[in-house]
Protein backbone atom coordinates (compact mmCIF):
# COMPACT_ATOMS: atom_id res chain seq x y z
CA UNK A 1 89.18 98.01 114.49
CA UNK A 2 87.28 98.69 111.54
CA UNK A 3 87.39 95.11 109.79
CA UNK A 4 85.70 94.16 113.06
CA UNK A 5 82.88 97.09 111.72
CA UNK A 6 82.50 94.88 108.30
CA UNK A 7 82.18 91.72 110.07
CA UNK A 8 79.48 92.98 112.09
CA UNK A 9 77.52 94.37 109.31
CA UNK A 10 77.72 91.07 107.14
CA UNK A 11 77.42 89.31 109.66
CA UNK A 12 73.76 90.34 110.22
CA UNK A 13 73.06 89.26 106.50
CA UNK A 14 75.11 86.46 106.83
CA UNK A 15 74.83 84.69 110.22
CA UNK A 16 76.30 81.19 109.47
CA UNK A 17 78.96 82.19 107.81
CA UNK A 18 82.54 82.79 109.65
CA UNK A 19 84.10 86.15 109.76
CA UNK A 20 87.30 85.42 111.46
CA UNK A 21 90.05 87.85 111.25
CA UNK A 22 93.51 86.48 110.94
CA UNK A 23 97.28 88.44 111.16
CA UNK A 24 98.92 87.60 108.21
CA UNK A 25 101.46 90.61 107.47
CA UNK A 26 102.05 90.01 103.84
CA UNK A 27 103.17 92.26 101.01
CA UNK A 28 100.93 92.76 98.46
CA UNK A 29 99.87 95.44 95.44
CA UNK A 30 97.33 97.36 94.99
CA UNK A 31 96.06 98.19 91.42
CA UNK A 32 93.29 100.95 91.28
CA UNK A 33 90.42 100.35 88.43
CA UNK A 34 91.00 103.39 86.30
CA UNK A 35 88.78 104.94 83.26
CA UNK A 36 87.09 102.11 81.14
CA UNK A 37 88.41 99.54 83.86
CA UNK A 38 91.99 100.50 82.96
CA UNK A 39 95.34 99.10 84.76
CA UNK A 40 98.03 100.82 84.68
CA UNK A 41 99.42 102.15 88.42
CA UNK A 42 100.37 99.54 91.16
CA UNK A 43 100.80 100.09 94.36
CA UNK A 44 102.77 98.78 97.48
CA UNK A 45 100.72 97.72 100.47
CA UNK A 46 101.20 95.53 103.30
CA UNK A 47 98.12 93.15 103.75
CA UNK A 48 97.92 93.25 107.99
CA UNK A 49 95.00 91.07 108.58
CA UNK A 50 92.53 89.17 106.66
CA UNK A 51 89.03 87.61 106.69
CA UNK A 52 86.91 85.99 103.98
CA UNK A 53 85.10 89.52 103.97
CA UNK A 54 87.77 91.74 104.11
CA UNK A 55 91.09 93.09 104.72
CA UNK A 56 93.69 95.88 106.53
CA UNK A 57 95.71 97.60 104.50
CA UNK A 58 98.73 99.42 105.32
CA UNK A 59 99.84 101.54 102.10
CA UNK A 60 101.43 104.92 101.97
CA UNK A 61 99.05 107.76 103.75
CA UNK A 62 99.95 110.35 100.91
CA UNK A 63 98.19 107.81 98.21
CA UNK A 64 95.45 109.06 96.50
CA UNK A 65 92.97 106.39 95.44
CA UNK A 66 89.57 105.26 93.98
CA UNK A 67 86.75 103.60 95.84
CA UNK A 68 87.20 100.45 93.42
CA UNK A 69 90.44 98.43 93.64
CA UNK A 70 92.00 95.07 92.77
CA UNK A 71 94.11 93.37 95.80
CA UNK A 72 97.37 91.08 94.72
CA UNK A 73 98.84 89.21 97.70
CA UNK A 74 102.59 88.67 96.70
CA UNK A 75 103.38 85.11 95.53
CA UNK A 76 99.24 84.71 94.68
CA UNK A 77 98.74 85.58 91.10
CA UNK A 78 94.73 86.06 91.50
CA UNK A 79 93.61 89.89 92.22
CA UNK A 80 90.80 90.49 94.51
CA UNK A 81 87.88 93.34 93.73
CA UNK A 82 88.27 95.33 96.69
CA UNK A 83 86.42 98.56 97.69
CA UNK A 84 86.98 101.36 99.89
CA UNK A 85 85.46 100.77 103.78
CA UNK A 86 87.47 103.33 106.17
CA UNK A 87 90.60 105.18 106.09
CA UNK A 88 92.58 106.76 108.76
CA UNK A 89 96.71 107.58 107.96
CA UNK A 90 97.92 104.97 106.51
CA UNK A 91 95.54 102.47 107.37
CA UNK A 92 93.17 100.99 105.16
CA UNK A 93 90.19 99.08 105.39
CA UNK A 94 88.87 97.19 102.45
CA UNK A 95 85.70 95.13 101.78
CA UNK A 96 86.14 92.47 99.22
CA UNK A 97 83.44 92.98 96.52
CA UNK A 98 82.79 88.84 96.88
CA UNK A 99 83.49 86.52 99.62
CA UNK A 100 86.50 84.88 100.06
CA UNK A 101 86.46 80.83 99.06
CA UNK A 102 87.69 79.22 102.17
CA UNK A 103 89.98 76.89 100.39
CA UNK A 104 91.41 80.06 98.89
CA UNK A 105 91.96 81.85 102.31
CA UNK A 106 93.83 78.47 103.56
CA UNK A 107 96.00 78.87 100.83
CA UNK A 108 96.66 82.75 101.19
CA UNK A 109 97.22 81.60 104.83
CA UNK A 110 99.78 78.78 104.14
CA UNK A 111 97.48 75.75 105.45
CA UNK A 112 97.31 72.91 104.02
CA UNK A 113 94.07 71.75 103.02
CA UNK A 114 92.64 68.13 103.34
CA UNK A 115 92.18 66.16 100.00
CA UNK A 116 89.31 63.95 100.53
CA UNK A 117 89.03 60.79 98.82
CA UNK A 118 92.37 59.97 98.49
């Protein structure tokens, strides 16, 4: 799987960090950075797995677009800088341009996340 390629990579520059993968099957749109960081297209996608690194995409195979990329996950209003790692059909593997917060990833996961001092 080529997320699993990502992880491996990072992983070497980043060995105590987690790079777990997790199925989460999740609509989400996929707005392509145009000329002088312009926004106008959005896409359909559906976000198949996701890490704090990175995610699979599965969009239309016909779609034609840049390297560069922002990620919406449907009900999250925050868009994630994505870019370009493999293709293959209409499967698409993106590296996020910054890690994932893990508080954030818990939320785009549905977990709850412990409140300390309370």
């Amino acid at each position: 799987m080529p997320l699993d390629q990502i992880h491996e990579q990072l992983h070497l520059r980043h060995p105590k960090r987690s790079f777990v993968q997790y199925r989460l099957d999740k609509p989400g749109f996929i707005t392509p950075i145009g000329h002088h960081l312009s926004t106008a297209m959005r896409y359909t996608c559906l976000i198949r797995s996701i890490s704090c690194a990175g995610a699979m995409l599965s969009i239309n195979k016909t779609l034609t677009l840049p390297e560069n990329f922002y990620l919406e996950i449907h009900g999250i209003r925050d868009e994630i800088p994505c870019t370009e790692f493999k293709r293959d059909g209409d499967e698409l593997a993106v590296r996020f341009n910054m890690f994932l917060d893990t508080d954030f990833l818990n939320h785009v996961l549905g977990r709850e996340t412990e409140t300390h001092g309370a």
